[in-house]
Every structure is written in C-alpha cells, then in structure tokens.
Protein backbone atom coordinates (compact mmCIF):
# COMPACT_ATOMS: atom_id res chain seq x y z
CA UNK A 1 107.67 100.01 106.23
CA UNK A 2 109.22 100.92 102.75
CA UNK A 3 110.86 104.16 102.30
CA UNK A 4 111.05 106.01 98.91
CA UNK A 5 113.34 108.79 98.48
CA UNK A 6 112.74 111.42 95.69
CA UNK A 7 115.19 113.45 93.97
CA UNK A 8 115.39 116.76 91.45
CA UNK A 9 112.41 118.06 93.23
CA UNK A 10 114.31 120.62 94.84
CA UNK A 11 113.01 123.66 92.69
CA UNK A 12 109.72 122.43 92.63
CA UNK A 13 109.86 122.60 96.36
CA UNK A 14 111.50 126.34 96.49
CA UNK A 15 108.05 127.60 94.17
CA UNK A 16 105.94 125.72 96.92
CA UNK A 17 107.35 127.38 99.45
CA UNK A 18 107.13 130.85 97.88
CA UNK A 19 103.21 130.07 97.69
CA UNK A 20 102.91 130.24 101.39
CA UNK A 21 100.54 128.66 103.27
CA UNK A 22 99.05 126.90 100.61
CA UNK A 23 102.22 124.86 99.28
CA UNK A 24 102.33 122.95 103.15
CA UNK A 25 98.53 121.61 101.75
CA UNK A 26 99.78 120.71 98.31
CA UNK A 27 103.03 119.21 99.53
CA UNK A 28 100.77 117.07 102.20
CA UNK A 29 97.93 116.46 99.24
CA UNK A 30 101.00 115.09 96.56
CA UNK A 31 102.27 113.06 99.10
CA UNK A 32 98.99 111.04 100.19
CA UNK A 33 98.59 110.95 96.39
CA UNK A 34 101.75 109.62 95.63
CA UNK A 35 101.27 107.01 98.35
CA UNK A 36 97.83 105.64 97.61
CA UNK A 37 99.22 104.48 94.38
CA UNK A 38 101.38 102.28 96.81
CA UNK A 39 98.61 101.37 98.70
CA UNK A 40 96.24 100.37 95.93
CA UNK A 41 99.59 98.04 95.07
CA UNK A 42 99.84 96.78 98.22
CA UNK A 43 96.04 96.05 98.55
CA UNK A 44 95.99 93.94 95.27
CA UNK A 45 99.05 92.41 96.38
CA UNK A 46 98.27 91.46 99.92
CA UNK A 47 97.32 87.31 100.20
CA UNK A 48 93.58 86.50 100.88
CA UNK A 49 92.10 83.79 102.61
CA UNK A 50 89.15 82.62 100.30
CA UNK A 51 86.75 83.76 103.10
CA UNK A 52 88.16 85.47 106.44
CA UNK A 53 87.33 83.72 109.72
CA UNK A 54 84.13 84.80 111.77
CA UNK A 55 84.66 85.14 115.38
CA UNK A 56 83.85 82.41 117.47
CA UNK A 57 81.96 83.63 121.05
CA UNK A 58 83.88 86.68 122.94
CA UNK A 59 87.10 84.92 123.45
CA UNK A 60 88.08 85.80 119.52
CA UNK A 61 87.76 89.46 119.73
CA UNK A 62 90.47 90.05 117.35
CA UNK A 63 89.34 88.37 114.56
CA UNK A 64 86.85 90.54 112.71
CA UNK A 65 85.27 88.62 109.20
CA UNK A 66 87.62 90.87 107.16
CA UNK A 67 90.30 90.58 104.83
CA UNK A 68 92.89 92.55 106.25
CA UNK A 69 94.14 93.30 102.27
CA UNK A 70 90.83 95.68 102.43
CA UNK A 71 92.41 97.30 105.69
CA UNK A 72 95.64 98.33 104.22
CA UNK A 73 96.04 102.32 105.51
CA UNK A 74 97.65 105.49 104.49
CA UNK A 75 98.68 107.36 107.75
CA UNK A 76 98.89 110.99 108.42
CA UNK A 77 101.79 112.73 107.37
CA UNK A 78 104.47 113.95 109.50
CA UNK A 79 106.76 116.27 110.17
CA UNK A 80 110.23 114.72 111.08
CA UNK A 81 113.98 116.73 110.71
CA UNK A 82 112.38 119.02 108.12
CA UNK A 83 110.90 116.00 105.67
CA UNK A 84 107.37 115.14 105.31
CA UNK A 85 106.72 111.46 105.41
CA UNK A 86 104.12 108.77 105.88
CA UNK A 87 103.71 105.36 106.56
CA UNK A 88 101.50 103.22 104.27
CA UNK A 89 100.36 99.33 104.89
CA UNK A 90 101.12 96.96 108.46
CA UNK A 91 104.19 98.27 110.60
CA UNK A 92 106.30 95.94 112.84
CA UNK A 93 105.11 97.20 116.06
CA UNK A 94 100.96 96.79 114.57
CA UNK A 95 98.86 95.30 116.95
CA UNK A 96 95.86 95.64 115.36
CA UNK A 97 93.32 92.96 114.19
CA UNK A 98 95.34 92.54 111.11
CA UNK A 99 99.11 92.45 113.06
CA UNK A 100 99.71 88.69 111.59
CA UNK A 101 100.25 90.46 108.46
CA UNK A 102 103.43 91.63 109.35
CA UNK A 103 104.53 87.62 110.04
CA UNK A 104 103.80 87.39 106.31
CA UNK A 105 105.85 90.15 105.47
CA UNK A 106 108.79 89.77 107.48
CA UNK A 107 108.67 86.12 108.25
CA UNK A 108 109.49 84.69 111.99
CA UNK A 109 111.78 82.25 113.61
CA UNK A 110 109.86 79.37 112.36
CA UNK A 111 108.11 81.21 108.94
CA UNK A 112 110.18 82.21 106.23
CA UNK A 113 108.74 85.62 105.02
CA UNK A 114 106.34 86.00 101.80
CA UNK A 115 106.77 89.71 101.00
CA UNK A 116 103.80 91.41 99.38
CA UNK A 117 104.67 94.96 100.31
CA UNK A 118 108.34 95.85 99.05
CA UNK A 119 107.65 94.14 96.02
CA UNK A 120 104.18 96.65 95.70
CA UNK A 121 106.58 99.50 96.43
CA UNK A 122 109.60 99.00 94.37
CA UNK A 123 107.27 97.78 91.11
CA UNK A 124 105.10 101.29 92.07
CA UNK A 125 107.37 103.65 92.88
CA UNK A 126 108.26 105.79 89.76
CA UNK A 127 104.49 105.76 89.29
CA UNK A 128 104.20 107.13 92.43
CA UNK A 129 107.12 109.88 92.38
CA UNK A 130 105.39 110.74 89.15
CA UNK A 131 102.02 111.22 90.59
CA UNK A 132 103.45 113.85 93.17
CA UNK A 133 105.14 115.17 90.41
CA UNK A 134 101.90 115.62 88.66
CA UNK A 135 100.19 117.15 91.69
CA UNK A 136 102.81 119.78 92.65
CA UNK A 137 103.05 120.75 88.87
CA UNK A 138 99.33 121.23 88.61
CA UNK A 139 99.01 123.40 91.58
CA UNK A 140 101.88 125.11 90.80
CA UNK A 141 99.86 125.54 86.88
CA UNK A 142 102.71 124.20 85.04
C-alpha cells in the first residue's frame, strides 16, 4: 500500500468544515478523486500476460480469464485517528483471485520484486494532491 501525505491544506480544510455536513462528502469525493488518478497509474502500469489463463475444470476456481491490471480497486474511505484515508491497488494480506500480484510487487524468498505500484504513485502523486486540490477549491467556489 503507498501512502501520500498532503500538506498546506490546513485552511482549506477549516472552510470545509465550516460548510457542515456537506464538506465530510467533498472531503470523501476529493479524496477518491485524487486516488483514481493513482489507480488509472497503477492500471497502465500493472504487467499483463498477453492473454490471462482460462480455468481448467472446478479445481482452478481462482483463476478467472482476467487481467488482474483491469481489477485494480479504489476502497472506501475511512475514518482512522481523525484522517480520512484509502487504500488503492493489491494489499499484502489480498487473497483474492488476483493475490499473486502482490508477489510481483513485493517480491518473495525466491522472486526478487518488480514494483509497478510505488513507481505509479510517486510519478502520480502531485497530480493527484492537485486534483483534490481542484475538487475542494471548486466546491468551496474558489
């Protein structure tokens, strides 16, 4: 999972909160904003088999026909210590029908690791922070 922190915000953030209710839905909307850009990154980034693998009979039930670049999700954001945060792409404890991405990203014992995520995130991430920018501005009518 990358992490992003965002700075000189602050302000921005004190005018949200004297909208009310409706800053909580604009903070949550910037953020899901900001992180698709990421997302979209990590999608184009993500290696591709030139045609996924079929399942073979009921014993493969995890593989699915599917690039698991095309499964690359935004989750719902969360509430943690105050901060608003949410995870995009394949997390170390995934054990979904795409969880050998994560052996690509982090490498194992016997695999040395071929990032495609923090590279995504740290060549995206002003473009992101400026995106949530954009969206809190706007709704604020700035």
């Amino acid at each position: 999972m990358a992490t992003m922190e965002v700075q000189g915000m602050q302000q921005l953030l004190d005018k949200l909160q004297s909208l009310g209710n409706k800053a909580k839905t604009v903070e949550s909307r910037a953020l899901k904003e900001g992180a698709e850009v990421l997302r979209s990154e990590i999608e184009a980034r993500a290696p591709r088999s030139p045609s996924p693998r079929q399942p073979k009979g009921k014993t493969q039930t995890w593989r699915t026909g599917k690039h698991a670049a095309d499964n690359i999700k935004i989750g719902p954001v969360k509430v943690i210590n105050g901060a608003k945060l949410l995870e995009i792409g394949i997390q170390k404890n995934d054990n979904s029908h795409y969880f050998y991405m994560k052996f690509k990203e982090w490498g194992t014992s016997k695999m040395s690791a071929e990032p495609f995520m923090e590279p995504a995130v740290t060549e995206k991430q002003s473009e992101a922070v400026q995106r949530v920018k954009e969206v809190i501005l706007g709704a604020l009518g700035i």
